[in-house]
Protein backbone atom coordinates (compact mmCIF):
# COMPACT_ATOMS: atom_id res chain seq x y z
CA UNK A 1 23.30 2.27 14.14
CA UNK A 2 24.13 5.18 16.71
CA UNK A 3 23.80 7.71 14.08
CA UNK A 4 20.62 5.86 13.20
CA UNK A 5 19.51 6.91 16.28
CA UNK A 6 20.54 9.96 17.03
CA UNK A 7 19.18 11.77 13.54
CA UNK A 8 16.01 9.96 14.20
CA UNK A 9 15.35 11.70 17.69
CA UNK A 10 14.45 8.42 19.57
CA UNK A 11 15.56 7.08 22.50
CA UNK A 12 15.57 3.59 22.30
CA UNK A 13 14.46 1.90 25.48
CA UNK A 14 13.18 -1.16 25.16
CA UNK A 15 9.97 0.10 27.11
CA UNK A 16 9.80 2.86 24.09
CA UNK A 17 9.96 0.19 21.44
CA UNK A 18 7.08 -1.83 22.80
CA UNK A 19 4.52 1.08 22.58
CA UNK A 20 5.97 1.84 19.25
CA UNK A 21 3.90 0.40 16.73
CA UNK A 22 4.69 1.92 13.46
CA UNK A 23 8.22 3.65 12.59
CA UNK A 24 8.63 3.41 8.87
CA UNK A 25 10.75 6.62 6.77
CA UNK A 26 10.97 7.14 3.17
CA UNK A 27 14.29 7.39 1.14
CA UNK A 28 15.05 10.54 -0.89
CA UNK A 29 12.73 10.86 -3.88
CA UNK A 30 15.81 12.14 -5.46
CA UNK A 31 16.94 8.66 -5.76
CA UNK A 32 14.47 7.76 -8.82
CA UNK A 33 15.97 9.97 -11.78
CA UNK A 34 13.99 12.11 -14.07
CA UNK A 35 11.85 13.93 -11.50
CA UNK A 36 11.64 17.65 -11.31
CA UNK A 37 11.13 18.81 -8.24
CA UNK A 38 10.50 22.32 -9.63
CA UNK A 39 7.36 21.66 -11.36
CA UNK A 40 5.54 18.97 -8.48
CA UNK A 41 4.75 19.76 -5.03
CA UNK A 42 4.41 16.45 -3.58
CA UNK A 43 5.31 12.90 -4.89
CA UNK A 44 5.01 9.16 -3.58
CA UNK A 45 5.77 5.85 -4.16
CA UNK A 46 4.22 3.49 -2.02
CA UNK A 47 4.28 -0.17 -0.71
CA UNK A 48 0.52 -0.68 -0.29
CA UNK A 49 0.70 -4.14 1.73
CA UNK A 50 3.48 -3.14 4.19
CA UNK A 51 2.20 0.32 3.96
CA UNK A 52 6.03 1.38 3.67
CA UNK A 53 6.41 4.71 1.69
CA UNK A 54 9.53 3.95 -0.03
CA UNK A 55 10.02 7.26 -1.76
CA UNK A 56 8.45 10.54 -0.84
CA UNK A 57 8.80 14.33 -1.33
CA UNK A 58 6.35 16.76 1.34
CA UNK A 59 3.64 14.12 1.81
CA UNK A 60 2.50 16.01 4.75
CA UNK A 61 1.70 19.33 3.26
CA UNK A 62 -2.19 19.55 3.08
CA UNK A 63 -2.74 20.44 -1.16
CA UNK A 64 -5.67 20.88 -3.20
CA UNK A 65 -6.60 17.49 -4.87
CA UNK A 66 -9.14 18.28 -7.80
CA UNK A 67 -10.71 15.39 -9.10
CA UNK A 68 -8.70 13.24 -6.89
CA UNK A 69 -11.66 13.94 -4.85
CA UNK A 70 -13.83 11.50 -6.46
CA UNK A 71 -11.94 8.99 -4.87
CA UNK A 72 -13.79 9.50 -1.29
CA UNK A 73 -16.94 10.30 -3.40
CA UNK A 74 -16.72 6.58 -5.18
CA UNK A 75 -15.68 4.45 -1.50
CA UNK A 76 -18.93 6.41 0.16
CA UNK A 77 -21.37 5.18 -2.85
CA UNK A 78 -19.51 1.55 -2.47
CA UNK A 79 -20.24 1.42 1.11
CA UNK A 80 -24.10 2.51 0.55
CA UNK A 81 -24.32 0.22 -2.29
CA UNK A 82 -22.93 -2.80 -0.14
CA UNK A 83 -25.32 -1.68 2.74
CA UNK A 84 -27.96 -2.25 0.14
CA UNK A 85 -29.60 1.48 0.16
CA UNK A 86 -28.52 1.90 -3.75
CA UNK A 87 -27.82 -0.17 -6.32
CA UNK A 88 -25.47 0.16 -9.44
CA UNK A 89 -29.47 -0.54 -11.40
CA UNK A 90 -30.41 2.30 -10.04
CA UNK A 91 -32.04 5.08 -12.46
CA UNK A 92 -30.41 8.52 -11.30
CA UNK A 93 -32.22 11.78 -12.18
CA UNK A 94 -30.43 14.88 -13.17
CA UNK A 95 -30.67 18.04 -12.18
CA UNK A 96 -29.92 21.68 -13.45
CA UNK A 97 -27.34 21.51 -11.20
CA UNK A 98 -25.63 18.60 -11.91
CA UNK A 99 -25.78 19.87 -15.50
CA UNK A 100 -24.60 22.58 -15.00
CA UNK A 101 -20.70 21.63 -13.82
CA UNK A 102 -17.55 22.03 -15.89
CA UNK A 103 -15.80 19.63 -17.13
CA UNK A 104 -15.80 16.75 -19.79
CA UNK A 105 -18.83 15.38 -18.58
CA UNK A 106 -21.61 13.13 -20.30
CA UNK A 107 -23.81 15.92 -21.58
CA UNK A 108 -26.23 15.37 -18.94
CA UNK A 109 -29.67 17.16 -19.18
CA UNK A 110 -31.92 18.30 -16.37
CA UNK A 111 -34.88 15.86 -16.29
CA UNK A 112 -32.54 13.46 -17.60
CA UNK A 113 -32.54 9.66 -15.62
CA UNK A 114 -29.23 7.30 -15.98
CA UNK A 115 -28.01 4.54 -14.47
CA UNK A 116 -26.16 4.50 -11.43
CA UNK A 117 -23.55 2.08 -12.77
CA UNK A 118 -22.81 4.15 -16.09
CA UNK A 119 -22.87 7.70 -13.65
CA UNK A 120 -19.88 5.59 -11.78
CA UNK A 121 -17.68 4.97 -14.82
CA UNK A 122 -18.47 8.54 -16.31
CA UNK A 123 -16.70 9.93 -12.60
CA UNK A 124 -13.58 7.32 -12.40
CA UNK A 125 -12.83 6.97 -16.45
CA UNK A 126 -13.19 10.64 -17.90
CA UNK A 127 -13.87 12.21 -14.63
CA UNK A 128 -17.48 13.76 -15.28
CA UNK A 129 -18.36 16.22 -12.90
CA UNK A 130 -21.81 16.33 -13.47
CA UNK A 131 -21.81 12.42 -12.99
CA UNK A 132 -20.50 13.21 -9.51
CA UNK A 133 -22.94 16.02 -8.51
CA UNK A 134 -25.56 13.75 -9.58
CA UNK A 135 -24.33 10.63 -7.57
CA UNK A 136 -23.99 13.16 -4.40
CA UNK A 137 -27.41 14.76 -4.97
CA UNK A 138 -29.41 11.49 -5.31
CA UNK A 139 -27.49 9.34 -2.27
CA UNK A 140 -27.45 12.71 -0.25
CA UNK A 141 -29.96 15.08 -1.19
CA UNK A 142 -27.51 17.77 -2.00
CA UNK A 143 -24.00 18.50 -2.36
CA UNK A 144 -23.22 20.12 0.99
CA UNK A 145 -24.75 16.95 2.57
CA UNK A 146 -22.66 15.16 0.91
CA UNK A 147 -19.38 17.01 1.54
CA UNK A 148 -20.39 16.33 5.14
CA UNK A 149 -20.61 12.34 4.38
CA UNK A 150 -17.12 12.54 3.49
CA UNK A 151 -15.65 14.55 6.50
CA UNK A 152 -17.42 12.20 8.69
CA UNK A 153 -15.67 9.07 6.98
CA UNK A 154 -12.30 11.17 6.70
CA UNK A 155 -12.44 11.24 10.58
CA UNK A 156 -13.80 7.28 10.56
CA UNK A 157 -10.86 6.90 8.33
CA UNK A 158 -8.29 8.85 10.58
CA UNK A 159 -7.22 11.02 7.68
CA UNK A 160 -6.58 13.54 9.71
CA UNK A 161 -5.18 16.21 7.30
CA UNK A 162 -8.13 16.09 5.16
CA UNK A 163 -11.48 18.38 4.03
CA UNK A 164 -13.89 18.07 1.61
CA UNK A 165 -16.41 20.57 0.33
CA UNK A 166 -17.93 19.19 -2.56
CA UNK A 167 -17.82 15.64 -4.23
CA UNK A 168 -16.13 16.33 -7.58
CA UNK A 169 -13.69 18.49 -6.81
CA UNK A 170 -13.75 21.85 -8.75
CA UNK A 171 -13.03 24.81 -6.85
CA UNK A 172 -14.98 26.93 -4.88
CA UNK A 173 -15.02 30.46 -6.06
CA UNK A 174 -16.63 33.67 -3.92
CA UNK A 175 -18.41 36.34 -5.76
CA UNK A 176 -15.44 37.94 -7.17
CA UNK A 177 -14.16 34.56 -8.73
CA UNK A 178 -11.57 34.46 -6.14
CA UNK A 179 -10.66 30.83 -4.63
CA UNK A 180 -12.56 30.54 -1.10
CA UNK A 181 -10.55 29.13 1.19
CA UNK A 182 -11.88 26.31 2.24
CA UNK A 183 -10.83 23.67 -0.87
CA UNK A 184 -10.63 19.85 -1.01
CA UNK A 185 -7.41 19.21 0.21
CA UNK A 186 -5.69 16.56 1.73
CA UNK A 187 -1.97 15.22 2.07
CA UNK A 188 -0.28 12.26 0.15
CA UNK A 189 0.20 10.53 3.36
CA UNK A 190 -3.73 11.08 3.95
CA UNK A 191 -4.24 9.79 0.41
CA UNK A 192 -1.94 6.79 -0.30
CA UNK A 193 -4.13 5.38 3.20
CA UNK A 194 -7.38 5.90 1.56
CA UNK A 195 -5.73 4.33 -1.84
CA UNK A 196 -5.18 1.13 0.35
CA UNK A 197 -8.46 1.17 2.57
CA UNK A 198 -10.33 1.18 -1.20
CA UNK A 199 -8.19 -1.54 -2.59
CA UNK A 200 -9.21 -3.90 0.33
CA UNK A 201 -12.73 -3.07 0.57
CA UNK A 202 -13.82 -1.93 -2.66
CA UNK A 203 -11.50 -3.69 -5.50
CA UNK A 204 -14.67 -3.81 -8.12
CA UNK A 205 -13.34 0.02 -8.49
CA UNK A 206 -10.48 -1.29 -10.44
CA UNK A 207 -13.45 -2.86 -13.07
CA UNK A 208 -13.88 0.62 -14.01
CA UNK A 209 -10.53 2.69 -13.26
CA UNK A 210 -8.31 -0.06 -16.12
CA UNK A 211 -10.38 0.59 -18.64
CA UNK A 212 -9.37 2.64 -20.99
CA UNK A 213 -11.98 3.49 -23.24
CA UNK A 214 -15.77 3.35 -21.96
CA UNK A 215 -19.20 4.28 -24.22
CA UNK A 216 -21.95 5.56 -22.46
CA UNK A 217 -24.60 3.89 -24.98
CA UNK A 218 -27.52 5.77 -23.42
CA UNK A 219 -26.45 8.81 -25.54
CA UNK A 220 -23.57 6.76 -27.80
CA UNK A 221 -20.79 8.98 -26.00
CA UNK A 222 -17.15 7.05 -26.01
CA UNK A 223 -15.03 8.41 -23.50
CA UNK A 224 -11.30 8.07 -23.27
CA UNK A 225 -9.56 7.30 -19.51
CA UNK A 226 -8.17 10.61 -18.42
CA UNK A 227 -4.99 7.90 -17.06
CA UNK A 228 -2.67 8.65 -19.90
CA UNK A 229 -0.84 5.56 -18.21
CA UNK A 230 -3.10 2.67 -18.66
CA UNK A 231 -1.60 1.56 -22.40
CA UNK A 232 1.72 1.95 -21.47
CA UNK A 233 2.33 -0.19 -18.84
CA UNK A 234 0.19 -3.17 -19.00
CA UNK A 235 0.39 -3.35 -15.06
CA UNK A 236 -1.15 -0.29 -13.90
CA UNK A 237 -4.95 -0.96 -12.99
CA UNK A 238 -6.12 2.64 -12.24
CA UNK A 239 -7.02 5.05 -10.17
CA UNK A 240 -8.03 8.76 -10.60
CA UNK A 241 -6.51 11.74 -12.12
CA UNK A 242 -7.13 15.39 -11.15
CA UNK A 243 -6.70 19.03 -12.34
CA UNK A 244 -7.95 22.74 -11.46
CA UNK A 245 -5.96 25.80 -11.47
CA UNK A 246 -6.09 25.48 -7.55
CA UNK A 247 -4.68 22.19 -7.04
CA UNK A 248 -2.68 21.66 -10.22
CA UNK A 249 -2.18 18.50 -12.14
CA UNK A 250 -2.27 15.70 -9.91
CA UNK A 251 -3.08 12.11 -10.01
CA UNK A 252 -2.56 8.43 -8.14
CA UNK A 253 -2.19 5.03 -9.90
CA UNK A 254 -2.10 1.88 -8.89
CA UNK A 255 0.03 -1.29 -10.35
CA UNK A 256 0.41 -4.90 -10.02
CA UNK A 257 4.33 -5.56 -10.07
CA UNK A 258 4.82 -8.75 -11.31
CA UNK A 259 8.02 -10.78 -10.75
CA UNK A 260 9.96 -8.62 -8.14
CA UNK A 261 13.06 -10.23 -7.16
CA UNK A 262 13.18 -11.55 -3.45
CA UNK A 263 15.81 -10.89 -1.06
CA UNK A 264 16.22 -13.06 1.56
CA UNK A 265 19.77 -12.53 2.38
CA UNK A 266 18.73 -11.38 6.07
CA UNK A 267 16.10 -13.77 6.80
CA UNK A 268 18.64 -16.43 6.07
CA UNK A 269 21.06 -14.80 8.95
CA UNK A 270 17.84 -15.20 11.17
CA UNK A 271 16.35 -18.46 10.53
CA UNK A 272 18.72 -20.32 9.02
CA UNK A 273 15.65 -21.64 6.36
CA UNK A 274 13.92 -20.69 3.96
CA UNK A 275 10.61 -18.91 4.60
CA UNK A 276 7.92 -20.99 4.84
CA UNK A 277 5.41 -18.95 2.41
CA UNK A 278 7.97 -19.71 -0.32
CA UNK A 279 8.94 -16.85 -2.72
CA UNK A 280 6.56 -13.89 -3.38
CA UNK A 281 5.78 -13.18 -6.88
CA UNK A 282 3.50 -9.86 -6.98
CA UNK A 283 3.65 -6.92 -5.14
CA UNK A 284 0.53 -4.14 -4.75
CA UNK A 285 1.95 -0.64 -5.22
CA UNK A 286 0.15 2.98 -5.57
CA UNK A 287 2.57 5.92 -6.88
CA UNK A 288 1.22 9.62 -6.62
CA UNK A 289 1.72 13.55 -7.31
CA UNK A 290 0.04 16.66 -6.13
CA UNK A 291 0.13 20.15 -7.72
CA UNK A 292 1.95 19.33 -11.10
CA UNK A 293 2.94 22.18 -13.02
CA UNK A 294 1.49 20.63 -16.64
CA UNK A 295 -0.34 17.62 -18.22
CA UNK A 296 3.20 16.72 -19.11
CA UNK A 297 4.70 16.61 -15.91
CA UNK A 298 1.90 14.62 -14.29
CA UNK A 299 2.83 12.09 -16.99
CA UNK A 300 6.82 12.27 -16.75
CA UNK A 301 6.67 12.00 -13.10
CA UNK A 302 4.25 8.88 -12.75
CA UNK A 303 6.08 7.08 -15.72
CA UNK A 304 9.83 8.08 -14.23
CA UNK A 305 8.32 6.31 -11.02
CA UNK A 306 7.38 2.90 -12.84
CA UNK A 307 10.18 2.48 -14.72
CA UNK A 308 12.40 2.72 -11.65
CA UNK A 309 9.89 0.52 -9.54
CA UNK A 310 10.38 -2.03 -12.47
CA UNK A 311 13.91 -1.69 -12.57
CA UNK A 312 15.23 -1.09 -9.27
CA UNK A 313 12.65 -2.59 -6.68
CA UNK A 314 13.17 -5.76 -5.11
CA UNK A 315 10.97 -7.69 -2.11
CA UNK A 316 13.26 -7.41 1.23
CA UNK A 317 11.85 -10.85 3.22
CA UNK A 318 12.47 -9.96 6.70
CA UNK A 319 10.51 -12.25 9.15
CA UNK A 320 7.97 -15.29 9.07
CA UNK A 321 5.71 -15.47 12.41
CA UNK A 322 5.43 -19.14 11.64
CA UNK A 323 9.31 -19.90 12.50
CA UNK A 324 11.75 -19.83 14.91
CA UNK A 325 14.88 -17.34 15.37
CA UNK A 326 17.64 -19.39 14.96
CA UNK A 327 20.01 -16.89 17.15
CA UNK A 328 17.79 -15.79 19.92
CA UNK A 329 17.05 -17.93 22.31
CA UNK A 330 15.62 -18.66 26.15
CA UNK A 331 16.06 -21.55 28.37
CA UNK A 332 12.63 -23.58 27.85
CA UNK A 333 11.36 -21.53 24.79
CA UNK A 334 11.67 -20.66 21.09
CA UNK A 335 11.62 -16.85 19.94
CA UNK A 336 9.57 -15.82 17.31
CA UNK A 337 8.38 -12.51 15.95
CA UNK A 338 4.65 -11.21 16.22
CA UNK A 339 4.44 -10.48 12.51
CA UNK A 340 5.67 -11.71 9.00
CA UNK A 341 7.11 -8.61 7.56
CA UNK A 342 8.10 -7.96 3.89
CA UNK A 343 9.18 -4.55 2.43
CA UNK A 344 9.42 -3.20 -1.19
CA UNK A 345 13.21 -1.77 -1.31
CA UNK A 346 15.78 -0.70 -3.74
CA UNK A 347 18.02 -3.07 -4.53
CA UNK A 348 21.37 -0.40 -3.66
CA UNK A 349 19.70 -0.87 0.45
CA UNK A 350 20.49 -3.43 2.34
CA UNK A 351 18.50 -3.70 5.25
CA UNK A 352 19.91 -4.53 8.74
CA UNK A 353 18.40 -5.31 11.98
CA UNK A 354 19.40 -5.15 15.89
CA UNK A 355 17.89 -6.72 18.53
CA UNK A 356 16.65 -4.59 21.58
CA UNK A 357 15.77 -6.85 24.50
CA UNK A 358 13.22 -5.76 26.99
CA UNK A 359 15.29 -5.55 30.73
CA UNK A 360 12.35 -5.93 32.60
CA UNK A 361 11.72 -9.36 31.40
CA UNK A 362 11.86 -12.09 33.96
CA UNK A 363 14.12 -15.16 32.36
CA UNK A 364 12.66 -17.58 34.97
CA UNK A 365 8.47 -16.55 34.89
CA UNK A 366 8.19 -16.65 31.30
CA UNK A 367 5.02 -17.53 29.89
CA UNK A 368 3.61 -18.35 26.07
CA UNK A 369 3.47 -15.42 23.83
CA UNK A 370 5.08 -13.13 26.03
CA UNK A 371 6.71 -9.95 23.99
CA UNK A 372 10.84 -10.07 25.47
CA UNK A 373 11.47 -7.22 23.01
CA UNK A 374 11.82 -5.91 19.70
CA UNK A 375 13.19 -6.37 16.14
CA UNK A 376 14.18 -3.48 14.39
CA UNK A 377 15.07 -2.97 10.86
CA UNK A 378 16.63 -0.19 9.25
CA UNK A 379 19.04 1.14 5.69
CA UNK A 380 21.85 3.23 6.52
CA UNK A 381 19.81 6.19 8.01
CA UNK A 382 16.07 5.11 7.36
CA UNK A 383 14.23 3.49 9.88
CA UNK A 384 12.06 0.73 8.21
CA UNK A 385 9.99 -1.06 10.51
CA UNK A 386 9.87 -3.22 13.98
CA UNK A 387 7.99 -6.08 14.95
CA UNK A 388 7.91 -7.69 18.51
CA UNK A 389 9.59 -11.04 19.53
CA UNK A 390 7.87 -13.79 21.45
CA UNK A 391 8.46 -16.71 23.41
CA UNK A 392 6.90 -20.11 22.85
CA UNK A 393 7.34 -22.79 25.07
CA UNK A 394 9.51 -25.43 23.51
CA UNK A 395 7.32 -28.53 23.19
């Protein structure tokens, strides 16, 4: 646990822990086989309900996202249409220069009106650029108003390390055809939190993102989902794919896992029971890459990722707010922690724990709910996560 420490750079007061709140590392994305390195610039795969990035390779390196981009385009349109000031009904009209985007779009026409709802699938399934422009222009006015809607929500958002110029995407190019160089970019970190702020306030997107075919009858178009995934593993449910000679080939899915094994070989050491929510069946997860080399590679990567999630992954049961710690105790009351914490982890890490007591606690003025210090969890030289233990008064 020293060396723990040491790599990690923290000093481990029990004054620093408290006013910790989140210290969670990835293991080495070298761990899931078949990746090449070479050919991606950034790769994740991520725990979306714990929030735990379990592998990772440069998620903090801002990168061009391409289509990607649609992603903040789609949760700005939910939010407006939950607000009430659109409606999926809505007839959209289309402009000369929505129609005039690249792209495999749905042969939109200036003077041209279509439904809001079939504009929507156009953007998520086969990634319709002039769907987007059109979506932007009508909720907006134009597209540089709406590039400013989604800096404005980045910052709501805290995603820090991100900037948007337009709402579909494509790269911005200066007289001369040269890249500008102000792009949509943002980091995987950045992204895998706006994956998980959609799933919890705008799941419906998933209504569009699984499918995998989609006909837009207004002009008898069928369009095929640019996720090359979706028929090969029943358990992905979307989201977006992206690609521009900028930002490369890059894309983020989403899966139910179904049927993880549990591991609850810690929790047992600290309760001494079982956990009271019983055994946890499904787990959310969201695996992504930036700035693939080829189509091929964006596919390779993504499917190298679920078949080792499938394979390797287990759920790591840590804690259960509702019960006691069996094996720390104070005179007068039961210790429990602050949070119920559950990880996604290979099954080759087993996860330990230490428990850092807070010295400036006063034994014989305790009170309900008071913190007396902290849990902390971590795999050989990964931290993993902490959560604070309270007192209750023993009844």
């Amino acid at each position: 646990m020293n060396k723990t420490l040491k790599k990690l750079g923290i000093t481990f007061t029990a004054t620093a822990l408290l006013f910790s709140s989140s210290l969670t590392f990835a293991y080495d994305i070298k761990e899931c086989p078949n990746i090449a390195l070479d050919l991606v610039k950034s790769v994740s795969l991520y725990d979306m309900e714990s929030q735990f990035e379990v592998l990772s390779y440069d998620c903090d390196s801002q990168m061009g996202i391409a289509s990607i981009s649609k992603l903040m385009t789609s949760k700005i349109l939910y939010d407006a249409i939950d607000r009430g000031e659109i409606s999926l009904k809505d007839w959209v009209p289309i402009s000369k220069n929505a129609q005039s985007k690249d792209g495999d779009g749905l042969r939109l026409r200036a003077g041209d009106e279509v439904r809001l709802n079939d504009l929507m699938h156009g953007m998520l399934i086969n990634s319709s650029n002039d769907s987007a422009v059109a979506l932007a222009e009508y909720y907006a006015g134009s597209e540089a108003a709406f590039a400013q809607l989604m800096n404005q929500e980045a910052a709501n958002l805290g995603l820090t390390h991100s900037h948007f110029v337009n709402p579909s995407g494509l790269t911005e190019y200066d007289a001369n055809h040269d890249p500008l160089p102000a792009q949509n970019v943002m980091t995987l970190d950045d992204l895998m939190k706006l994956v998980v702020i959609l799933e919890e306030t705008h799941p419906e997107i998933h209504e569009i993102t699984h499918l995998e075919k989609w006909t837009f009858e207004q002009k008898n178009i069928e369009k095929t989902n640019t996720n090359l995934l979706l028929p090969l593993y029943p358990s992905i449910n979307g989201l977006k794919t992206g690609y521009t000679n900028f930002a490369g080939y890059c894309q983020v899915i989403t899966a139910d896992m179904k049927n993880l094994p549990n591991n609850t070989e810690l929790f047992q050491t600290l309760y001494n029971r079982k956990p009271s929510f019983g055994t946890i069946h499904d787990r959310k997860l969201a695996m992504a890459l930036l700035g693939g080399h080829y189509k091929s590679t964006r596919v390779k990567t993504l499917s190298s990722l679920m078949d080792y999630a499938q394979s390797t992954l287990e759920i790591a049961v840590l804690t259960d707010s509702a019960l006691s710690l069996s094996n720390i105790q104070f005179e007068g009351y039961k210790a429990y922690t602050a949070d119920t914490l559950t990880y996604v982890n290979p099954k080759n890490h087993k996860i330990e724990c230490v428990f850092f007591q807070n010295p400036n606690v006063n034994k014989s003025v305790l009170t309900n709910n008071a913190s007396v210090g902290s849990l902390i969890f971590f795999s050989g030289d990964e931290l993993i996560g902490k959560t604070d233990v309270i007192v209750k008064a023993i009844d």
